[in-house]
C-alpha atoms as a PDB file:
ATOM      1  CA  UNK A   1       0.618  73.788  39.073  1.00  0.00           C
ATOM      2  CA  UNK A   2      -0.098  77.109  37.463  1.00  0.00           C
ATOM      3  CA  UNK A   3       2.020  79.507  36.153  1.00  0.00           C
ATOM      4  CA  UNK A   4       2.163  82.836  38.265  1.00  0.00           C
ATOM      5  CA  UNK A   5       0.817  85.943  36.502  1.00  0.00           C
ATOM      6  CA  UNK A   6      -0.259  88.278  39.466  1.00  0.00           C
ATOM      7  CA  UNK A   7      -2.908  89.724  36.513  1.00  0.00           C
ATOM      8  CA  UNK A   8      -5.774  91.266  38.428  1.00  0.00           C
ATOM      9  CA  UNK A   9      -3.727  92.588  41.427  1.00  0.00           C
ATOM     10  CA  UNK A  10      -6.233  90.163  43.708  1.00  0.00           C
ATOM     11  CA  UNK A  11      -3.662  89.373  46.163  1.00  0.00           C
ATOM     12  CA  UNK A  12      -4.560  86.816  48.975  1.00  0.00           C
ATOM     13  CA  UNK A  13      -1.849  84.786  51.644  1.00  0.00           C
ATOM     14  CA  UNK A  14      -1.672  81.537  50.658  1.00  0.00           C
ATOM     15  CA  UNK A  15       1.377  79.002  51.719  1.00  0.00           C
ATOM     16  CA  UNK A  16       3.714  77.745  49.438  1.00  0.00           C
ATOM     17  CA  UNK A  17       4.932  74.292  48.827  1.00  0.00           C
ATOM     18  CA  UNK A  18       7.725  74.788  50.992  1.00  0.00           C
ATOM     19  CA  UNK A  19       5.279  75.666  53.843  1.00  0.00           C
ATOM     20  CA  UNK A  20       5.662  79.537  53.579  1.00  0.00           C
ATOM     21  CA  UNK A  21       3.339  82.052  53.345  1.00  0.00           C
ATOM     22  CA  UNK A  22       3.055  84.165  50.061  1.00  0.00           C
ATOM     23  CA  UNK A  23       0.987  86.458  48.265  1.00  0.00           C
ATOM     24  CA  UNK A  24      -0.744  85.392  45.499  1.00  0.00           C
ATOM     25  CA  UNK A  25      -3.074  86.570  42.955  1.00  0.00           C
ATOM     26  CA  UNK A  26      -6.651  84.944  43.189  1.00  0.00           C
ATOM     27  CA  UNK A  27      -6.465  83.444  39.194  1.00  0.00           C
ATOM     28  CA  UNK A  28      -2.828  82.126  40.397  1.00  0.00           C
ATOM     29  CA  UNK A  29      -4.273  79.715  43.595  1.00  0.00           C
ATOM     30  CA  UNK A  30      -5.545  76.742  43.040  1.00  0.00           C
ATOM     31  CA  UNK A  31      -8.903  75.455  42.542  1.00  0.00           C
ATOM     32  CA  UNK A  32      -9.626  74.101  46.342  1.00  0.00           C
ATOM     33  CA  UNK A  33      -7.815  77.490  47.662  1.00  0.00           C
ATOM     34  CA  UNK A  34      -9.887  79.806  45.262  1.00  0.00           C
ATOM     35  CA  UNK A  35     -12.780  78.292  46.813  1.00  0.00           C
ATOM     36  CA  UNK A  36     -11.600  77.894  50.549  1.00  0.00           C
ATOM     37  CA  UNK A  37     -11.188  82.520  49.660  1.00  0.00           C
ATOM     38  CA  UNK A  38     -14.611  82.634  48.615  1.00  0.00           C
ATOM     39  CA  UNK A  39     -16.574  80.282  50.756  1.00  0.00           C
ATOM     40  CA  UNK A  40     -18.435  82.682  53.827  1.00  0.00           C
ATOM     41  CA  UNK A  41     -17.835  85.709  51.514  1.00  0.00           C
ATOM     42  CA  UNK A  42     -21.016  88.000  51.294  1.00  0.00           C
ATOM     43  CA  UNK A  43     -22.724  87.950  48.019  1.00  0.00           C
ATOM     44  CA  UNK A  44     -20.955  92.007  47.360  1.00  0.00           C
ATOM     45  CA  UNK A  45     -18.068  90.583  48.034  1.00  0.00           C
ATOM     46  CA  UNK A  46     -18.356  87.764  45.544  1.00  0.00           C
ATOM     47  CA  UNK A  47     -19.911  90.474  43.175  1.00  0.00           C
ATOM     48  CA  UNK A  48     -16.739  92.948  43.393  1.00  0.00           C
ATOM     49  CA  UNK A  49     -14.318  90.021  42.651  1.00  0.00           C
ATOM     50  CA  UNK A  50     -16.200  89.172  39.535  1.00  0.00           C
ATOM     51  CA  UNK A  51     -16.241  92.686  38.275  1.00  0.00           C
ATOM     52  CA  UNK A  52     -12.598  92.985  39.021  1.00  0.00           C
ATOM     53  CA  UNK A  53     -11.679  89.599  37.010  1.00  0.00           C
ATOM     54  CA  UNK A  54     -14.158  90.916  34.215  1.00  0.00           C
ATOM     55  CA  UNK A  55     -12.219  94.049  34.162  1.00  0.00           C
ATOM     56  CA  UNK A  56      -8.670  92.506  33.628  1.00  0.00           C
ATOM     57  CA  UNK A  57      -9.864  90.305  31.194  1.00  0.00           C
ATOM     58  CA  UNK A  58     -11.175  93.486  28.943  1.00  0.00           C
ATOM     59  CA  UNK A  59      -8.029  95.273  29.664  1.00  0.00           C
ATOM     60  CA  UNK A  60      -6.018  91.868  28.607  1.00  0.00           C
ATOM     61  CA  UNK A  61      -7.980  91.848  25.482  1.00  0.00           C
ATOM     62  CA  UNK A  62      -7.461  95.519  25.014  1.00  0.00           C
ATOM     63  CA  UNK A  63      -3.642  95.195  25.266  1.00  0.00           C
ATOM     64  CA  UNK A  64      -3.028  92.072  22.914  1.00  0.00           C
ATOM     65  CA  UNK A  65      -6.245  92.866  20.378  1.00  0.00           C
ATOM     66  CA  UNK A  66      -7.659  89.883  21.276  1.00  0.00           C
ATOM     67  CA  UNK A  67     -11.272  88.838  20.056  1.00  0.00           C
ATOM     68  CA  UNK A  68     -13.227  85.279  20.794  1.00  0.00           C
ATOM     69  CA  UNK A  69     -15.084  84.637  17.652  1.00  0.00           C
END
């Protein structure tokens, strides 16, 4: 199970493991739900997401001076 950020601010419903419905952040469901949110979504759609996940990444990186080398 993952840890619950709420990072991006890419809140979706989602049920819990007790069987009630919460809202989660899209990096915080799981594999099978991230793709159950994305499957029938139109390409822009798709295209936003990605831009929004790049742009908390550089803004994570920003705040904790982090750099892949």
């Amino acid at each position: 199970m993952k840890t619950k950020r709420n990072l991006s601010g890419i809140y979706f419903r989602s049920k819990n493991e007790a069987g009630k419905w919460d809202s989660i952040c899209f990096e915080d469901l799981n594999e099978i739900e991230q793709d159950n949110q994305m499957k029938e979504r139109t390409t822009e759609w798709l295209t936003s997401l990605t831009k929004q996940l790049a742009n908390t990444l550089n803004e994570i990186g920003e705040q904790l001076d982090i750099i892949k080398e």
